[in-house]
C-alpha atoms as a PDB file:
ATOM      1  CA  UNK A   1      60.837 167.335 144.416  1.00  0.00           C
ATOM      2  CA  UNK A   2      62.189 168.926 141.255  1.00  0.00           C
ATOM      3  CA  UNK A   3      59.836 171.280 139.075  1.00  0.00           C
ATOM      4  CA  UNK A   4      60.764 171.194 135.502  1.00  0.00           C
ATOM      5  CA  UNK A   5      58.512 173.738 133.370  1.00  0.00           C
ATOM      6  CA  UNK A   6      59.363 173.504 129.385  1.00  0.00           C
ATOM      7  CA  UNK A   7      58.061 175.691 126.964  1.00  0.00           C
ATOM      8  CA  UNK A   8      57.045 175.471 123.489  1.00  0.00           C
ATOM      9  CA  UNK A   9      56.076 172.219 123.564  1.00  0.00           C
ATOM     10  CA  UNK A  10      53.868 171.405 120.300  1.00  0.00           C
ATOM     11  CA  UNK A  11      50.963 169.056 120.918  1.00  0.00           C
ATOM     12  CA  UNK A  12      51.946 166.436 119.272  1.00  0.00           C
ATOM     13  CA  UNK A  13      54.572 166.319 121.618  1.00  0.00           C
ATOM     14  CA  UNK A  14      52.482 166.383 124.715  1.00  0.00           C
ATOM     15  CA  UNK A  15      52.577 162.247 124.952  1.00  0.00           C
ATOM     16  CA  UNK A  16      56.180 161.995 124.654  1.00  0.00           C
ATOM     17  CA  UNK A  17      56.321 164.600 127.912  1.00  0.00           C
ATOM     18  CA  UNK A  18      53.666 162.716 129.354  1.00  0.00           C
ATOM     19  CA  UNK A  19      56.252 159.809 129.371  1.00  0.00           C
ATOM     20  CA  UNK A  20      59.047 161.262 130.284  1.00  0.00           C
ATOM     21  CA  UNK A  21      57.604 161.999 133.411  1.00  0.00           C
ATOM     22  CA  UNK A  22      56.606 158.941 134.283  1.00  0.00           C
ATOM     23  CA  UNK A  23      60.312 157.335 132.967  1.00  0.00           C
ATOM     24  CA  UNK A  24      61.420 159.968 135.719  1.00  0.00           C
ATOM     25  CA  UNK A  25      59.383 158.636 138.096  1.00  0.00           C
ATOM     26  CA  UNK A  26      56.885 162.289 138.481  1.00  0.00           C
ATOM     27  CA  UNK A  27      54.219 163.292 136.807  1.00  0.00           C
ATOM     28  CA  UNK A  28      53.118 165.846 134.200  1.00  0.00           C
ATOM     29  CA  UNK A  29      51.181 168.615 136.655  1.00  0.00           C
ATOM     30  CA  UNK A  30      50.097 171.216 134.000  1.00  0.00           C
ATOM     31  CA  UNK A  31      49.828 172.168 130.800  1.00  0.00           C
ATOM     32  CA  UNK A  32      49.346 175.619 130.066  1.00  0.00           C
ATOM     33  CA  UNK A  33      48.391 176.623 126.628  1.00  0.00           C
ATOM     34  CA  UNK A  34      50.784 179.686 124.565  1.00  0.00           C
ATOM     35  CA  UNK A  35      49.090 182.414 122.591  1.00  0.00           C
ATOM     36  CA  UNK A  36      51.049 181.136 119.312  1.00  0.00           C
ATOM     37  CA  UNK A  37      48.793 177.234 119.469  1.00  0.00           C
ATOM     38  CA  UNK A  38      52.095 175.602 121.742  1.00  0.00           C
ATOM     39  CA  UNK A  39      51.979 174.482 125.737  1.00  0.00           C
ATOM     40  CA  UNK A  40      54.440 175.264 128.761  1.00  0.00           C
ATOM     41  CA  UNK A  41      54.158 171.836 130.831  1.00  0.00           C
ATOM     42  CA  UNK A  42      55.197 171.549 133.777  1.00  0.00           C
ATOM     43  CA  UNK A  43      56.672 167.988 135.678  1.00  0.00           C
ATOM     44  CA  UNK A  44      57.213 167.232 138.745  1.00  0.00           C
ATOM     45  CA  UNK A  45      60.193 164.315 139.663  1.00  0.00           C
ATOM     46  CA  UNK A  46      61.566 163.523 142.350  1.00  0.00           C
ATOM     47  CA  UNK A  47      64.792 164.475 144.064  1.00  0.00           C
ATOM     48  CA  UNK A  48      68.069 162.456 143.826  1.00  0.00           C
END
C-alpha cells in the first residue's frame, strides 16, 4: 500500500479527495483538521 498525506486541503475540496481515492482504488483514512480552518487527509492506494 501507498500512503499519500496532502495538506491544505480546503473543505470544499474534501469530496473531490474523497473520489480520488476511490478512482485509485484506496480509500480516504483521515482527515485531520489545520489550525488556519484547512485539513491534511490522508489516502491509502494500493501498490502497482
Amino acid at each position: 500500500m501507498e500512503t499519500m498525506v496532502i495538506h491544505n486541503v480546503t473543505k470544499e475540496a474534501l469530496p473531490k479527495y474523497r473520489e480520488l481515492a476511490k478512482a485509485l482504488g484506496g480509500q480516504m483514512t483521515s482527515i485531520a483538521p489545520e489550525p488556519d480552518g484547512e485539513f491534511t487527509v490522508v489516502i491509502i492506494v494500493p501498490s502497482e
